[in-house]
Protein backbone atom coordinates (compact mmCIF):
# COMPACT_ATOMS: atom_id res chain seq x y z
CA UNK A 1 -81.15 -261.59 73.16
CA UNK A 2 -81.37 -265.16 75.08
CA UNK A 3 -79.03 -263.25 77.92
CA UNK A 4 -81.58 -260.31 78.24
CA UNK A 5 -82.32 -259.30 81.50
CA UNK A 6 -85.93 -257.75 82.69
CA UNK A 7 -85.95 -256.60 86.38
CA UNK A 8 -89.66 -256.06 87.65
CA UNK A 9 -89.54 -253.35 90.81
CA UNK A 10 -92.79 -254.66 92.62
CA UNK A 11 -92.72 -251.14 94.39
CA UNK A 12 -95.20 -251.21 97.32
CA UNK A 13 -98.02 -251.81 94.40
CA UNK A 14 -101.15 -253.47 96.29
CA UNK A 15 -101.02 -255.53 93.26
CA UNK A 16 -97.38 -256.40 94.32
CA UNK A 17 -96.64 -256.89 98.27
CA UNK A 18 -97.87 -259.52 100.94
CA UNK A 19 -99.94 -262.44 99.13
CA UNK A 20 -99.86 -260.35 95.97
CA UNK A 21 -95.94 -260.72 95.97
CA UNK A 22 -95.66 -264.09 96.13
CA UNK A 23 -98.66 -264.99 93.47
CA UNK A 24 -96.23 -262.65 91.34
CA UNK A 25 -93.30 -264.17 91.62
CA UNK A 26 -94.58 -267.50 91.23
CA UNK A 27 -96.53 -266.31 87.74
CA UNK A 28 -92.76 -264.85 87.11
CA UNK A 29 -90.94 -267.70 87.65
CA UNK A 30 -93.63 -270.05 85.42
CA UNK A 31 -92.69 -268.36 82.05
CA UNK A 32 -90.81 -270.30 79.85
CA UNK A 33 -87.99 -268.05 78.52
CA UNK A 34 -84.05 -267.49 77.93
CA UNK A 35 -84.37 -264.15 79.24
CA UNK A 36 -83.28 -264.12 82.93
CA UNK A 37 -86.32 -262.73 85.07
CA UNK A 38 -85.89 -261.08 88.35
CA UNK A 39 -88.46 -259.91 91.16
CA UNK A 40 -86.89 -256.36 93.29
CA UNK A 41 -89.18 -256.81 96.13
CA UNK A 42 -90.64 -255.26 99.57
CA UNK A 43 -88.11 -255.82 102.36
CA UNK A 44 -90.92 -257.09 104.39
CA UNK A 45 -91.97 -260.07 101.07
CA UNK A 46 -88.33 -260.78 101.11
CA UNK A 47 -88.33 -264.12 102.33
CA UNK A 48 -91.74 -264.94 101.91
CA UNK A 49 -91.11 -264.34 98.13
CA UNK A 50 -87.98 -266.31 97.96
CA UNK A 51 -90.30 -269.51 99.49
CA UNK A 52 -92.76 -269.23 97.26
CA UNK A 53 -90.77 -268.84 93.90
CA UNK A 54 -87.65 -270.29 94.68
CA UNK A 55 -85.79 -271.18 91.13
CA UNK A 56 -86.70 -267.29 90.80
CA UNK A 57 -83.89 -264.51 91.68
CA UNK A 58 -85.36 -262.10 94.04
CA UNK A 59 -83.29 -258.83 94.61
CA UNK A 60 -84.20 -256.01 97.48
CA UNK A 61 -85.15 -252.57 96.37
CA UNK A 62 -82.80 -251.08 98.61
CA UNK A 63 -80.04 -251.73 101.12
CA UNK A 64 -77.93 -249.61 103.59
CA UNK A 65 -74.46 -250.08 104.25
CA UNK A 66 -74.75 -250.02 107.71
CA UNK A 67 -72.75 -252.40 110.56
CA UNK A 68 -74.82 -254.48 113.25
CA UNK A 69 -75.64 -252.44 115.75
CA UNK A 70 -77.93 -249.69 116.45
CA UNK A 71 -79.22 -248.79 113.18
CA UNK A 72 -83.26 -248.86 113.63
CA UNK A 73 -85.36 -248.75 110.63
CA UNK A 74 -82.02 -249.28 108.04
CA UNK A 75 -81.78 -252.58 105.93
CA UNK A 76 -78.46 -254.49 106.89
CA UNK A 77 -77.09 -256.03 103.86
CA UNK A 78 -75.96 -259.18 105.45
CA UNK A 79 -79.52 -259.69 106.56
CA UNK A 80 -81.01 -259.90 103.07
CA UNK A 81 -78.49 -262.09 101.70
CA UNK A 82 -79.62 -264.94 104.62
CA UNK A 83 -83.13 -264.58 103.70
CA UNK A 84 -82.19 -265.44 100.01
CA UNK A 85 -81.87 -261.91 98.01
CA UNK A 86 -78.97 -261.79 95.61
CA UNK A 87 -79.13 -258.41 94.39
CA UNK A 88 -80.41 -255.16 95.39
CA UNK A 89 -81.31 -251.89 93.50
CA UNK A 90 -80.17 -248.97 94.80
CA UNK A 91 -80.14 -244.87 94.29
CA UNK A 92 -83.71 -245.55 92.57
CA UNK A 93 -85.39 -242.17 91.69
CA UNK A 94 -88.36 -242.69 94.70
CA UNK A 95 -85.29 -243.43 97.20
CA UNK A 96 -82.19 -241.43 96.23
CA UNK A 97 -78.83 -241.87 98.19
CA UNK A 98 -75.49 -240.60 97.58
CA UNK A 99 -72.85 -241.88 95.61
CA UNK A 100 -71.02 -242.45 98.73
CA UNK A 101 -74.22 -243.99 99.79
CA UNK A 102 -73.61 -246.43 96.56
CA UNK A 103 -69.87 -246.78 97.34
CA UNK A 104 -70.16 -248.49 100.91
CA UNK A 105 -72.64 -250.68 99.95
CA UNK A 106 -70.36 -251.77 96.97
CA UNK A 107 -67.69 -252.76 99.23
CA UNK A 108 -69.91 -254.41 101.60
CA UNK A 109 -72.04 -257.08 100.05
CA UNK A 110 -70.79 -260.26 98.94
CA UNK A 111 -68.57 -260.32 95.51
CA UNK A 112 -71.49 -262.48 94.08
CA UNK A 113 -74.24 -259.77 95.20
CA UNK A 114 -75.49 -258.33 92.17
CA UNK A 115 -76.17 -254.48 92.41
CA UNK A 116 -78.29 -252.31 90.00
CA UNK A 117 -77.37 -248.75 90.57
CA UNK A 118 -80.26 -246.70 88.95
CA UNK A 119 -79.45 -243.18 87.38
CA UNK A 120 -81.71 -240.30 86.26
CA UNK A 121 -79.40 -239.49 83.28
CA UNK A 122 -76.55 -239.72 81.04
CA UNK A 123 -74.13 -237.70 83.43
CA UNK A 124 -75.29 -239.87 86.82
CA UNK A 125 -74.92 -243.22 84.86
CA UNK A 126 -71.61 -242.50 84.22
CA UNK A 127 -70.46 -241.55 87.65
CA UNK A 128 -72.16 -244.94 88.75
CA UNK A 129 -70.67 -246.62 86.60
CA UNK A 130 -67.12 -244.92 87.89
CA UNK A 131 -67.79 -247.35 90.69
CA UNK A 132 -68.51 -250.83 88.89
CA UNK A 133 -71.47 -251.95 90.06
CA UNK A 134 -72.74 -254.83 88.56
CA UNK A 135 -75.39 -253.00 86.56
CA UNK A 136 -76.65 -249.34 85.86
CA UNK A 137 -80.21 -248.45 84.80
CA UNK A 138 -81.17 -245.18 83.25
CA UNK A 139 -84.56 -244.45 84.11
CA UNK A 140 -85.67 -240.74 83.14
CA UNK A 141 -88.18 -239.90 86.29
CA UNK A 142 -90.48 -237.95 84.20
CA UNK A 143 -91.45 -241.14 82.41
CA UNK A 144 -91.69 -243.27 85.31
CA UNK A 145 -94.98 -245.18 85.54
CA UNK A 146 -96.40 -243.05 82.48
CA UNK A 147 -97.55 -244.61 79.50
CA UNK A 148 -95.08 -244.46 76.75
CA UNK A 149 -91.66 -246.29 76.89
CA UNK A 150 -88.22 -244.50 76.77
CA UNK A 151 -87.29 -246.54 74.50
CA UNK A 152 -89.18 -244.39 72.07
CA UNK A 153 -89.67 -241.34 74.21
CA UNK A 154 -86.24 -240.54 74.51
CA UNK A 155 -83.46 -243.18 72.45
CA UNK A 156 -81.27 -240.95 72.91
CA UNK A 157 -80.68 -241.20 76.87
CA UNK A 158 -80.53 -244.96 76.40
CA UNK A 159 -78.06 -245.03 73.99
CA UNK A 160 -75.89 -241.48 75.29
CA UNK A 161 -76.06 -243.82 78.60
CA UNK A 162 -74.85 -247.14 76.86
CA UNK A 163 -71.77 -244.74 75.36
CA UNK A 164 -71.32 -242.95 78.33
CA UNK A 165 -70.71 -246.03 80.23
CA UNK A 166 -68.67 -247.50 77.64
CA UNK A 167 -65.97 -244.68 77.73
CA UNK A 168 -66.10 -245.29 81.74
CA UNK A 169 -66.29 -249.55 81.53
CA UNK A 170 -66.96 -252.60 79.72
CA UNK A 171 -67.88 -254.49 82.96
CA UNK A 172 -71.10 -252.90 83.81
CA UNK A 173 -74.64 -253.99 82.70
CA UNK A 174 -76.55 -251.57 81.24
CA UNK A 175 -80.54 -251.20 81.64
CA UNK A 176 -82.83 -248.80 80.50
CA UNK A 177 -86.68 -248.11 82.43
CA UNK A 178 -89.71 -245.68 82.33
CA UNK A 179 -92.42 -246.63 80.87
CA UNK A 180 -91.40 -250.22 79.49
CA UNK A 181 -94.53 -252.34 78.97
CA UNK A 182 -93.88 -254.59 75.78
CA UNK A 183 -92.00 -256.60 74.48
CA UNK A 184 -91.35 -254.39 71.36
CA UNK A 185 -90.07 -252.22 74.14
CA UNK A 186 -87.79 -254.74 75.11
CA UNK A 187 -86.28 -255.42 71.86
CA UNK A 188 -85.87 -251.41 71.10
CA UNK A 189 -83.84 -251.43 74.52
CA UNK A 190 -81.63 -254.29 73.28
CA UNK A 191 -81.34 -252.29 70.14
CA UNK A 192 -80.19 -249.28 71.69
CA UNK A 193 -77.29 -250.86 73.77
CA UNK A 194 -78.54 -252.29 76.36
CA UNK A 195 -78.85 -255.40 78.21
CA UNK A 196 -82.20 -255.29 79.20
CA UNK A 197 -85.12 -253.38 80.81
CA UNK A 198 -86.21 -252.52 84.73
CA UNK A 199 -89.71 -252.25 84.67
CA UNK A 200 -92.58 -251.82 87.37
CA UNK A 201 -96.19 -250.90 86.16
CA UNK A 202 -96.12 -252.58 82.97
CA UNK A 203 -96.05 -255.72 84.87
CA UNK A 204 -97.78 -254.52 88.52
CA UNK A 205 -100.48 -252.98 87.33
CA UNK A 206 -101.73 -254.98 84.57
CA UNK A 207 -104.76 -256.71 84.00
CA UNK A 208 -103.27 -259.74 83.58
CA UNK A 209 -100.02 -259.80 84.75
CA UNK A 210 -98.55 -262.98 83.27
CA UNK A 211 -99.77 -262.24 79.90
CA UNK A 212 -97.62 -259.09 80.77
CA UNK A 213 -94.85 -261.42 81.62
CA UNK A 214 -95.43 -263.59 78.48
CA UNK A 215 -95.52 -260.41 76.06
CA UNK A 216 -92.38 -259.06 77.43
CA UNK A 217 -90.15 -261.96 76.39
CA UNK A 218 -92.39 -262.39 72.93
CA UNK A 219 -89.56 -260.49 71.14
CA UNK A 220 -86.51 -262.32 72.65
């Protein structure tokens, strides 16, 4: 479990952009564990949360594979990788793309870039997976931000996702989100196949955030 790997999607939270970002990352990157922890932030707290946290990885929430030019309001993936991101989620169920959305941007960032492609099931995990990104992460939308986990909601989209993959690669990651709040959660995840967990709320919206943080990796 030491190689477990728990992605927290600030979102646009108020709890989780401007000031808020960067007192979250830094409470992030203060926890004393194996597991690797990683910040998917705002575009706009990009760089501001890669100065204040910056042993940290900080990933974008989404990119476009776009070319310099006249592309107003698109996020060039060259651009984040200069102000220090070095990963990116993308295809999440609040900002769907297509797979040849997914594609381009594959074969545009950096070999190094790590990319979570985020699925809404079994059959869309495995067609991500088709195109090796460096993770996938099954995240059934009706659980998102609700209260119980998928880990016990539905185990059997986590693990039909882990074998799905699995017939597909061996190269890809494989996460597992909705509802993920503890670290019990955590170790079902592992449990079930998976590398680790993408979370948001559990984390964003707690009272205490780091205590969050700190029950997350309890398990590990």
């Amino acid at each position: 479990m030491s190689d477990c790997l728990i992605v927290v999607n600030f979102k646009t939270y108020q709890t989780a952009h401007g000031a808020s970002a960067e007192e979250l990352a830094r409470a992030m990157a203060s926890i004393e564990t194996e597991a690797r922890l990683v910040a998917a932030v705002s575009a706009l707290d990009l760089s501001a949360v890669v100065s204040a946290a910056p042993d940290l990885e900080v990933w974008c929430q989404h990119l476009d594979p776009i070319n310099s030019g006249s592309n107003t309001g698109w996020l060039h993936p060259d651009t984040a990788v200069e102000r220090g991101a070095t990963g990116s989620l993308i295809n999440h169920a609040e900002h769907k793309v297509s797979i040849e959305h997914v594609a381009m941007l594959l074969d545009q960032v950096p070999e190094d870039f790590r990319v979570c492609a985020c699925a809404s099931d079994v059959d869309e995990a495995q067609a991500l997976a088709a195109l090796r990104p460096t993770y996938v992460a099954v995240e059934p939308p009706e659980l998102i931000g609700g209260n119980v986990s998928v880990t016990s909601a539905d185990p059997g989209i986590v693990s039909g996702t882990v074998a799905a993959v699995r017939e597909v690669t061996d190269e890809v990651g494989i996460l597992c989100g909705a509802g993920v709040k503890t670290g019990a959660d955590v170790a079902t995840a592992i449990e079930l196949g998976t590398i680790g967990v993408l979370l948001a709320s559990g984390v964003t919206k707690a009272d205490n955030p780091r205590a969050a943080l700190e029950d997350l990796v309890s398990k590990l």
